[in-house]
C-alpha atoms as a PDB file:
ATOM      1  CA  UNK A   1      56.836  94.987  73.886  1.00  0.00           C
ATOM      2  CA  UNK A   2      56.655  91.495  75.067  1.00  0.00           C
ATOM      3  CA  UNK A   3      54.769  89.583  77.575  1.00  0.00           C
ATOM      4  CA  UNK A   4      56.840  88.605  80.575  1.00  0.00           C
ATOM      5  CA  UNK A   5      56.556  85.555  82.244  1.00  0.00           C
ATOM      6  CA  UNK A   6      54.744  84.959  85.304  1.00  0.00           C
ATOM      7  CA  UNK A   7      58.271  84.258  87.293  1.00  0.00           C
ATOM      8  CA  UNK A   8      59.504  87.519  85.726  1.00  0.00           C
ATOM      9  CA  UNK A   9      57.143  89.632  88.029  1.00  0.00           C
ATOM     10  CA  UNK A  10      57.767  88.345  91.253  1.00  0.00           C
ATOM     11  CA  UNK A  11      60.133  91.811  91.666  1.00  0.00           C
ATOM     12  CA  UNK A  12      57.225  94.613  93.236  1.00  0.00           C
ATOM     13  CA  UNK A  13      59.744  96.527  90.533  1.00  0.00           C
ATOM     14  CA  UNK A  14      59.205  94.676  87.600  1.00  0.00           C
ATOM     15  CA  UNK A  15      55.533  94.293  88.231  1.00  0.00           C
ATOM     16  CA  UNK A  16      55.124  98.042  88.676  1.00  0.00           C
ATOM     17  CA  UNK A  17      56.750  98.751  85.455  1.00  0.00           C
ATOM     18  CA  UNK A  18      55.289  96.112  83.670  1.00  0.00           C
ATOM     19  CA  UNK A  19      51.878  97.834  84.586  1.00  0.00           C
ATOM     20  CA  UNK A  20      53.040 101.494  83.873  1.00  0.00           C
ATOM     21  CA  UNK A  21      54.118 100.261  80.809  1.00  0.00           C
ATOM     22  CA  UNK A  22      51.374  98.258  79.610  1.00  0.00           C
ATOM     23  CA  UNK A  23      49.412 101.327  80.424  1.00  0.00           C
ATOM     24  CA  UNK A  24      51.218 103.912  78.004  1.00  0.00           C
ATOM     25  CA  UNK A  25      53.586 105.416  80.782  1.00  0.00           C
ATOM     26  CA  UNK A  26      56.677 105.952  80.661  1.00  0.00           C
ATOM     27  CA  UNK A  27      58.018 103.727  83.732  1.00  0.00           C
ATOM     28  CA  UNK A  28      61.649 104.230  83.671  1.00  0.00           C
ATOM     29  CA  UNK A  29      62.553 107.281  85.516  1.00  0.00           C
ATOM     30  CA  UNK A  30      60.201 105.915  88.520  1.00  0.00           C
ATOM     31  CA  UNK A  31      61.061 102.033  88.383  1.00  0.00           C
ATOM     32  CA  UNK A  32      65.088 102.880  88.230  1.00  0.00           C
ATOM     33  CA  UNK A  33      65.109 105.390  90.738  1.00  0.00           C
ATOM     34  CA  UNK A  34      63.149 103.373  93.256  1.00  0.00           C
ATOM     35  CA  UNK A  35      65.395 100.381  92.744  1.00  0.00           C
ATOM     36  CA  UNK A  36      68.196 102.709  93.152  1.00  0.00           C
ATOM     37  CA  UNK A  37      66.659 104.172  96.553  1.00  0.00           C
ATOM     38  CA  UNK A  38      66.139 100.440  97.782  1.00  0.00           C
ATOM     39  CA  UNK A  39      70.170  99.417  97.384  1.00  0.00           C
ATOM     40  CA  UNK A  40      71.194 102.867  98.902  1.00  0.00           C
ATOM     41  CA  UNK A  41      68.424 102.425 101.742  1.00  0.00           C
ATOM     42  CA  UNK A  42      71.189 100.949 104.400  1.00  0.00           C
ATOM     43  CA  UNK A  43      74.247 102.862 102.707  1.00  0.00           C
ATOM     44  CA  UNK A  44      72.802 106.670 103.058  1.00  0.00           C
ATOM     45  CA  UNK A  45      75.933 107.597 105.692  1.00  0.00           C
ATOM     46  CA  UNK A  46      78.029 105.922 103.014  1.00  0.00           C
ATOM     47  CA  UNK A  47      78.007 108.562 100.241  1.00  0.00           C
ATOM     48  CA  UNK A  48      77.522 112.361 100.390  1.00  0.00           C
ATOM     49  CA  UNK A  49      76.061 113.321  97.164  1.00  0.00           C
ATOM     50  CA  UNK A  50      74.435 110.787  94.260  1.00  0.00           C
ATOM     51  CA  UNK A  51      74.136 111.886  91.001  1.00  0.00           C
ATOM     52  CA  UNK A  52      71.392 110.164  88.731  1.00  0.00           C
ATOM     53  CA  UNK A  53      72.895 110.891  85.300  1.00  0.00           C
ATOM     54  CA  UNK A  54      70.097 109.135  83.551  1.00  0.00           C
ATOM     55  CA  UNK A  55      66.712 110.390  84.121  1.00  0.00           C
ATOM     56  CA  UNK A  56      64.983 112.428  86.690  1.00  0.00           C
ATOM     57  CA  UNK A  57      65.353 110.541  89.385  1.00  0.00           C
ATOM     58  CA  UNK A  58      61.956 111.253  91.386  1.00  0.00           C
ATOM     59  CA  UNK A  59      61.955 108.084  93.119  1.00  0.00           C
ATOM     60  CA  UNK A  60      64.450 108.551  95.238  1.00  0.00           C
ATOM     61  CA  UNK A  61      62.916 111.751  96.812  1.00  0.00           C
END
């Protein structure tokens, strides 16, 4: 794993994963669903099912 820079972390995302990672967790499955719940925030009415075909998705809930 490498160290990001400083201007890499300005995302609350990437930070968060940075620091689940650097702890021994396994960051993914929270980190991409929560990015994924922040670009469907405004566009809920827009879609009536969304299927997360890569990991368990418990950030969205």
């Amino acid at each position: 794993m490498r160290t990001p820079r400083l201007g890499e972390l300005g995302d609350p995302y990437h930070l968060l994963e940075y620091l689940l990672i650097s702890t021994g967790v396994f960051a993914e499955p929270l980190t991409f669903s929560l990015r994924v719940a922040g670009l469907l925030k405004d566009r809920a009415s827009d879609f009536d099912v969304v299927h997360d075909n890569q990991c368990l998705g418990y950030g969205m809930l």
